[in-house]
C-alpha atoms as a PDB file:
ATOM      1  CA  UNK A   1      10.119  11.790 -15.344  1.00  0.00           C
ATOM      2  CA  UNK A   2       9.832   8.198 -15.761  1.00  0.00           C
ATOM      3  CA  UNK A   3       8.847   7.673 -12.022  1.00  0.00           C
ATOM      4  CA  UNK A   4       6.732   9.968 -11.941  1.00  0.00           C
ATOM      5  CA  UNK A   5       4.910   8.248 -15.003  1.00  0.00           C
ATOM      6  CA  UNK A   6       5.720   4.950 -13.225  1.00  0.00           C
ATOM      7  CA  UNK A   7       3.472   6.446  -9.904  1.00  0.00           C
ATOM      8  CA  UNK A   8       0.763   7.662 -11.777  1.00  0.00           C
ATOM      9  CA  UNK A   9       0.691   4.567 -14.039  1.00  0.00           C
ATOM     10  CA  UNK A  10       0.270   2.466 -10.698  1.00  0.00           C
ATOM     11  CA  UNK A  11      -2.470   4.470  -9.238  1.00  0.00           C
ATOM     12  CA  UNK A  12      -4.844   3.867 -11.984  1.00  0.00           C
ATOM     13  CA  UNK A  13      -3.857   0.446 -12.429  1.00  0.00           C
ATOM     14  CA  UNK A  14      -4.887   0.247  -8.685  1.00  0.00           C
ATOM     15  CA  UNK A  15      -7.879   2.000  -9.164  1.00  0.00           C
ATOM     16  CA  UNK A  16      -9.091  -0.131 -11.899  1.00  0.00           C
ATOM     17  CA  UNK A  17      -8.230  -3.248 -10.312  1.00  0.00           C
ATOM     18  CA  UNK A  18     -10.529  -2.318  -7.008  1.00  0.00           C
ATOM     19  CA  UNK A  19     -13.734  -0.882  -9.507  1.00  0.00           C
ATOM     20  CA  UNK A  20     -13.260  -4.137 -11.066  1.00  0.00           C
ATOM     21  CA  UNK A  21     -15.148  -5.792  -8.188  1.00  0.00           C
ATOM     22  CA  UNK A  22     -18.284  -3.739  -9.671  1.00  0.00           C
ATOM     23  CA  UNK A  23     -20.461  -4.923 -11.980  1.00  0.00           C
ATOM     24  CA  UNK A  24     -19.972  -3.066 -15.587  1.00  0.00           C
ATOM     25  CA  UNK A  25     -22.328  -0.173 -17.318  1.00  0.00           C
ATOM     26  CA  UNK A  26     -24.158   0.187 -20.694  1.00  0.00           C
ATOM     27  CA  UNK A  27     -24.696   4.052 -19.739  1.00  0.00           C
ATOM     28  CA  UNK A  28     -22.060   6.010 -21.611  1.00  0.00           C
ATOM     29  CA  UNK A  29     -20.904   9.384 -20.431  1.00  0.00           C
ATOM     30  CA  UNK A  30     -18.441  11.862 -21.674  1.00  0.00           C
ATOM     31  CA  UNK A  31     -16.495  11.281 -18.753  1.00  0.00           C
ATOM     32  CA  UNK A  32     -17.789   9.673 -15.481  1.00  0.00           C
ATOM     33  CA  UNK A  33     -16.792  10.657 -12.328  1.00  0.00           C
ATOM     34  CA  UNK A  34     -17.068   7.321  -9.933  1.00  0.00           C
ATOM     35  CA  UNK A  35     -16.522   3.516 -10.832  1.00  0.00           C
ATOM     36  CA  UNK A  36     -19.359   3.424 -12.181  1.00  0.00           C
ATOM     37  CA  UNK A  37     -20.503   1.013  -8.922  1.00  0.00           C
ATOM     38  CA  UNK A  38     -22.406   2.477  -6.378  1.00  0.00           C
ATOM     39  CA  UNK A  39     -20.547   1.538  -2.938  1.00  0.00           C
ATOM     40  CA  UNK A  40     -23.668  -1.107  -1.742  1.00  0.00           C
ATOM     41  CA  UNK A  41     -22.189  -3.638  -4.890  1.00  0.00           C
ATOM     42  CA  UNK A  42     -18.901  -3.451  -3.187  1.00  0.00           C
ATOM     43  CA  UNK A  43     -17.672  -6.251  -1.009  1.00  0.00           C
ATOM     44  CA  UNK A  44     -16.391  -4.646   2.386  1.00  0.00           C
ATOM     45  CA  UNK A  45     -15.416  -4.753   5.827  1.00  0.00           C
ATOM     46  CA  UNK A  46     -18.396  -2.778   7.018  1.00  0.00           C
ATOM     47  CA  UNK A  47     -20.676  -1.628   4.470  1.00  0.00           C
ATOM     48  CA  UNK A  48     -20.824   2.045   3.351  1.00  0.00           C
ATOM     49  CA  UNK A  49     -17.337   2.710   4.698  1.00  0.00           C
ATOM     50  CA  UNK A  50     -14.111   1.994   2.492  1.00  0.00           C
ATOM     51  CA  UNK A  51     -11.444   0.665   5.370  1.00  0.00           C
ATOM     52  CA  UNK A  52      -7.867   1.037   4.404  1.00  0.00           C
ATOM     53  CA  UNK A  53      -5.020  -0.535   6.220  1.00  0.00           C
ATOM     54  CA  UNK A  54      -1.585   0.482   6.418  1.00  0.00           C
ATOM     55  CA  UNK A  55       1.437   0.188   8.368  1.00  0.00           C
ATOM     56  CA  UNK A  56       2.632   2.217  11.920  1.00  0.00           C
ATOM     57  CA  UNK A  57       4.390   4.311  11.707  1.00  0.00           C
ATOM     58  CA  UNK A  58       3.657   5.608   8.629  1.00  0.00           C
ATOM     59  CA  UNK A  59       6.713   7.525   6.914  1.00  0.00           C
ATOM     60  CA  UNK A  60       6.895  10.635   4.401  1.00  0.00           C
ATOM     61  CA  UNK A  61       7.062  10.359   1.718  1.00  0.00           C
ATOM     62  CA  UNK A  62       4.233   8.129   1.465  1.00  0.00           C
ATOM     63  CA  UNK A  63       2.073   9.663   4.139  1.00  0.00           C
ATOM     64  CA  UNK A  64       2.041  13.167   5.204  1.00  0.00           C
ATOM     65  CA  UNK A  65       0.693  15.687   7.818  1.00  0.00           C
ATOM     66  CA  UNK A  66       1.146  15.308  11.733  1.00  0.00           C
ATOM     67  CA  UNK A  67      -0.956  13.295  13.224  1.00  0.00           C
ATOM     68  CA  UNK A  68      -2.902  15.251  15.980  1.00  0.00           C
ATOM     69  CA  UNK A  69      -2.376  14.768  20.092  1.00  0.00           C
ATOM     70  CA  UNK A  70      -3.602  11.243  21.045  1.00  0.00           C
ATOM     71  CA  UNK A  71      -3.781   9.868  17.803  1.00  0.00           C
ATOM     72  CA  UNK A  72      -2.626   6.147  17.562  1.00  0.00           C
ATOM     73  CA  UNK A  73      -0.608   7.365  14.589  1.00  0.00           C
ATOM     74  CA  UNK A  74       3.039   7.986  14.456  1.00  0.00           C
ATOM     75  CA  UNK A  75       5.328  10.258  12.321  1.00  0.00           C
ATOM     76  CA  UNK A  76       2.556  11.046   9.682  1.00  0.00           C
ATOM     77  CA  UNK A  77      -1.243  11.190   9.657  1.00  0.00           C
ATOM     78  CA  UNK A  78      -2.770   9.038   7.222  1.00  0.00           C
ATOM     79  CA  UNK A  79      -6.236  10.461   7.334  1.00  0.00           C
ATOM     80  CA  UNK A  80      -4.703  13.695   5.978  1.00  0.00           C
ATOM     81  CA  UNK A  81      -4.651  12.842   2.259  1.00  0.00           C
ATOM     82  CA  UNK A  82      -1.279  14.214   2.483  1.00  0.00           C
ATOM     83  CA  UNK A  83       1.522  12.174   1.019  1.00  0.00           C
ATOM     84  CA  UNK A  84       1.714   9.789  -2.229  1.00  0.00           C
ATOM     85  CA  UNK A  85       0.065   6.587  -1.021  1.00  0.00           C
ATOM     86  CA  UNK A  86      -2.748   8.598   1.450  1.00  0.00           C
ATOM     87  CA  UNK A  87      -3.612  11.157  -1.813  1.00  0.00           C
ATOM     88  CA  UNK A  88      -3.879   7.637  -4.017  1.00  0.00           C
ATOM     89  CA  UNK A  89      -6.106   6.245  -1.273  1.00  0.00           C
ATOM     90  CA  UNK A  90      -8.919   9.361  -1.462  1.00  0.00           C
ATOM     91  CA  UNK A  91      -8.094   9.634  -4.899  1.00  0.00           C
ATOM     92  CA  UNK A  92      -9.384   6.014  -5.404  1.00  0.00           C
ATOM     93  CA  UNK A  93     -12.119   5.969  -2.741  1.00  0.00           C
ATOM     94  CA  UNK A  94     -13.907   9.201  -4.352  1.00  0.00           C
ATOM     95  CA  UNK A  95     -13.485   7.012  -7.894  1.00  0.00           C
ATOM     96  CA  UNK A  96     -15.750   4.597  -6.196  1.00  0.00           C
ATOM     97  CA  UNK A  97     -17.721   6.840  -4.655  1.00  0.00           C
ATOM     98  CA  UNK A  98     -16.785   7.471  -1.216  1.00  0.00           C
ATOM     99  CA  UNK A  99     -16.599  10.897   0.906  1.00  0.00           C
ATOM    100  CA  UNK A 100     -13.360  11.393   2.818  1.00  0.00           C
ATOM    101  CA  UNK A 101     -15.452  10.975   6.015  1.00  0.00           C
ATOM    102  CA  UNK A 102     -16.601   7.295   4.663  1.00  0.00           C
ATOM    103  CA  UNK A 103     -12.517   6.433   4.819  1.00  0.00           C
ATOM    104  CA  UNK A 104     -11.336   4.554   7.775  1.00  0.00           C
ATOM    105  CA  UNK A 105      -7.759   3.911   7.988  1.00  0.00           C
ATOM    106  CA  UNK A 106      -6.614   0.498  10.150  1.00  0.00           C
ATOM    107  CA  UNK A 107      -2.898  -0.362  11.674  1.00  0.00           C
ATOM    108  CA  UNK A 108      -2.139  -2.973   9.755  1.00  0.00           C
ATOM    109  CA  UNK A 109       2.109  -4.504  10.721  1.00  0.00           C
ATOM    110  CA  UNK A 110       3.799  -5.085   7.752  1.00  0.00           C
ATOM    111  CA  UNK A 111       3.741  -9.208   8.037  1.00  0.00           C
ATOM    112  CA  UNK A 112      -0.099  -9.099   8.916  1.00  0.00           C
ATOM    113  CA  UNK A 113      -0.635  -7.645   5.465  1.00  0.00           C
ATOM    114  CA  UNK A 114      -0.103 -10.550   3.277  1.00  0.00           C
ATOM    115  CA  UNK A 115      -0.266 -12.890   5.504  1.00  0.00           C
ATOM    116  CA  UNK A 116      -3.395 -16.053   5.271  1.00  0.00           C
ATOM    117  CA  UNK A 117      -6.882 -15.772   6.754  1.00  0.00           C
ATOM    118  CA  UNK A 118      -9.746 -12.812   6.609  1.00  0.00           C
ATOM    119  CA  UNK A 119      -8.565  -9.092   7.231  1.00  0.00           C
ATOM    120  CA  UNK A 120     -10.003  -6.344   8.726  1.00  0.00           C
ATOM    121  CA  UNK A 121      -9.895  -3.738   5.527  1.00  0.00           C
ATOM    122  CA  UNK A 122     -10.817  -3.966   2.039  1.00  0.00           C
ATOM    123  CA  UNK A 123      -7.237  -2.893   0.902  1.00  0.00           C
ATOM    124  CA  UNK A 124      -3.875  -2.464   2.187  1.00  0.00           C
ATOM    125  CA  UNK A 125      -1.722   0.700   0.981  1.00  0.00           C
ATOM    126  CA  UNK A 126       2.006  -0.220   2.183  1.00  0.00           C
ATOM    127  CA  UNK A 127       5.304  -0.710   0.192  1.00  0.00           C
ATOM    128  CA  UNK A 128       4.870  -4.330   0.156  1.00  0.00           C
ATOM    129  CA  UNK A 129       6.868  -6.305  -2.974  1.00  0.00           C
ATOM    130  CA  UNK A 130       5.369  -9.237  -4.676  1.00  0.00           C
ATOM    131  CA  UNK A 131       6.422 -12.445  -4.197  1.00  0.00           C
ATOM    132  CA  UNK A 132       4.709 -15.620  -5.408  1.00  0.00           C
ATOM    133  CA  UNK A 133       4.558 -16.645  -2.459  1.00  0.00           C
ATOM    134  CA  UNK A 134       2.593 -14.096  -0.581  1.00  0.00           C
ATOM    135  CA  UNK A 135       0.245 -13.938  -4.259  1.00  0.00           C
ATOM    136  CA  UNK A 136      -0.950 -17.164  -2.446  1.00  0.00           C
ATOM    137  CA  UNK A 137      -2.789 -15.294  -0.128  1.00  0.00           C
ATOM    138  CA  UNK A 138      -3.532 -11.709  -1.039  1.00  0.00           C
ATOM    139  CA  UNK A 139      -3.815 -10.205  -5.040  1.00  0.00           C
ATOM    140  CA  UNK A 140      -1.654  -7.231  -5.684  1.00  0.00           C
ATOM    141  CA  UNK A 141      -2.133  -4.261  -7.929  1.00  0.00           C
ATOM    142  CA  UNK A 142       0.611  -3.806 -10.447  1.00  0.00           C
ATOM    143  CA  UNK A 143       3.446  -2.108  -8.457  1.00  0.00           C
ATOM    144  CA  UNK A 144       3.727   1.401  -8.964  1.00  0.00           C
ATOM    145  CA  UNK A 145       7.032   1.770  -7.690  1.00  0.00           C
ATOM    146  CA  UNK A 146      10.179  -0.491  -9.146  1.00  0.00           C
ATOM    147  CA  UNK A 147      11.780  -2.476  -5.599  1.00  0.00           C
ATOM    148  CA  UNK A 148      15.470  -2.301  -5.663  1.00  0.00           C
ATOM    149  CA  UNK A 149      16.688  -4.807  -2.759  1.00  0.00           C
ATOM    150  CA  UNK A 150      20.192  -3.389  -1.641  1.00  0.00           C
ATOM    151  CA  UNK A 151      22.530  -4.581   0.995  1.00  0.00           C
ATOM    152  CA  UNK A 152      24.543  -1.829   2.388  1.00  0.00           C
ATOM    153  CA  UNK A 153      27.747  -1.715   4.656  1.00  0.00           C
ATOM    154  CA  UNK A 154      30.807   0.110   4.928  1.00  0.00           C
ATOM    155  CA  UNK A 155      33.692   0.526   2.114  1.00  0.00           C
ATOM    156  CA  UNK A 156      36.170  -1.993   2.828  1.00  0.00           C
ATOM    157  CA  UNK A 157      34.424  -4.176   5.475  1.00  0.00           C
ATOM    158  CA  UNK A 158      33.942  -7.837   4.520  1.00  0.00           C
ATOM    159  CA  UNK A 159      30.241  -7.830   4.419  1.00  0.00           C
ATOM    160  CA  UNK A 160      30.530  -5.418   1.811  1.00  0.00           C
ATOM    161  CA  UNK A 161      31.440  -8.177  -0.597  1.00  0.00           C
ATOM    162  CA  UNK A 162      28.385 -10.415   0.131  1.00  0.00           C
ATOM    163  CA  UNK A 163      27.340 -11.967  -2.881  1.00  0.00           C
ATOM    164  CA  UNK A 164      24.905 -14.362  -2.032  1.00  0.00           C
ATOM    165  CA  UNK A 165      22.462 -14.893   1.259  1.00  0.00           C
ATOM    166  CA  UNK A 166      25.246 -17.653   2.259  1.00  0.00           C
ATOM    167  CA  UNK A 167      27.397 -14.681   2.488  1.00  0.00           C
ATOM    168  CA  UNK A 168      25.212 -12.583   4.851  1.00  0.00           C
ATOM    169  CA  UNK A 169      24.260 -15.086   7.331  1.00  0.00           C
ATOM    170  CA  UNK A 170      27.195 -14.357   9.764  1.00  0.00           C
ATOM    171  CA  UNK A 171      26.663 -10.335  10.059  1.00  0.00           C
ATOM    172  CA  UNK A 172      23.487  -8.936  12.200  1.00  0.00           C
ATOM    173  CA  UNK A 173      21.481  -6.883   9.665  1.00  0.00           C
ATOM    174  CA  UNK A 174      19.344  -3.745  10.209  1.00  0.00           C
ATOM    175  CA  UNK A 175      15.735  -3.563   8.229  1.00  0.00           C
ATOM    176  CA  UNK A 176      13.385  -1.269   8.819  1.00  0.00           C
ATOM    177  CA  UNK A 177      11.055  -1.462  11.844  1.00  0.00           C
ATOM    178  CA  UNK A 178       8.703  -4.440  11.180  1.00  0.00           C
ATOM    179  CA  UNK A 179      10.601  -5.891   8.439  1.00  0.00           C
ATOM    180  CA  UNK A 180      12.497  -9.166   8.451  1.00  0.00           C
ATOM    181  CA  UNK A 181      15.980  -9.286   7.175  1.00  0.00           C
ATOM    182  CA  UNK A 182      15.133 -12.215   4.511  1.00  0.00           C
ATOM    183  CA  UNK A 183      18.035 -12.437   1.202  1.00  0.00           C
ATOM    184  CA  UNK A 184      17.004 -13.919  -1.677  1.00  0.00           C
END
């Protein structure tokens, strides 16, 4: 129960935090079905389309649906709207006022993400934690997801009682693809 309320919690904190690029409303309404923005007051990559990056491949549970013969995609199909962080994405772009066909999803490697300079997408849907120093270059919705850093290895072997990044230095470590094995 309390991650589900901990996901749903994040996706409107991430929707609010992108419609807060709009300019606000005196109209009231019993209950208003975009932003309140149209999408020409946005500030995007190409105007009238809402480009979304994310990372390749792109793994269930996050994304869903096969991705169709020739498609640059791997293991799920972003475009689908199937999956927790691909439903969030549509979710938010109809809030602002988008059609599914105005979405454009971008390959975007983990580390190109945060990292300095312009991007090509107006927002990045990935499991990427916070860290003050990647803040320096990118904002970040509130996390919708609590990151629980783990190092794993078999009972009784000595890396198993690492206790520190000293500890770890000596053993090769496996991440996941696109990830760098960095202990804090």
């Amino acid at each position: 129960m309390r991650l589900k309320l901990t996901l749903l919690l994040g996706a409107v904190v991430l929707l609010a935090t992108i419609a807060a690029g709009c300019g606000g409303s005196s109209e009231k309404s019993a209950g208003p079905k975009s932003s309140g923005c149209s999408t020409g007051q946005l500030n995007l990559v190409h105007d009238g389309q809402l480009t979304i990056g994310t990372d390749n491949p792109a793994f269930p549970p996050w994304f869903g649906g096969t991705p169709p013969k020739g498609s640059m995609w791997k293991v799920s199909d972003p475009t689908s709207g199937q999956g927790f962080e691909s439903a969030v994405a549509y979710a938010v772009a109809k809030k602002l006022g988008f059609k599914k066909g105005d979405v454009r999803w971008v390959v975007v490697p983990f580390e190109q993400s945060f990292k300095p300079g312009s991007k090509n997408f107006d927002f990045d849907v990935n499991q990427i934690s916070f860290t003050p120093a990647r803040a320096k270059s990118v904002d970040f919705s509130n996390s919708y997801y609590d990151v629980n850093q783990a190092l794993v290895g078999l009972k009784g072997k000595p890396i198993s009682s690492a206790k520190s990044s000293a500890d770890v230095k000596k053993y090769k470590l496996g991440v996941q693809t696109g990830r760098r094995a960095t202990p804090t």
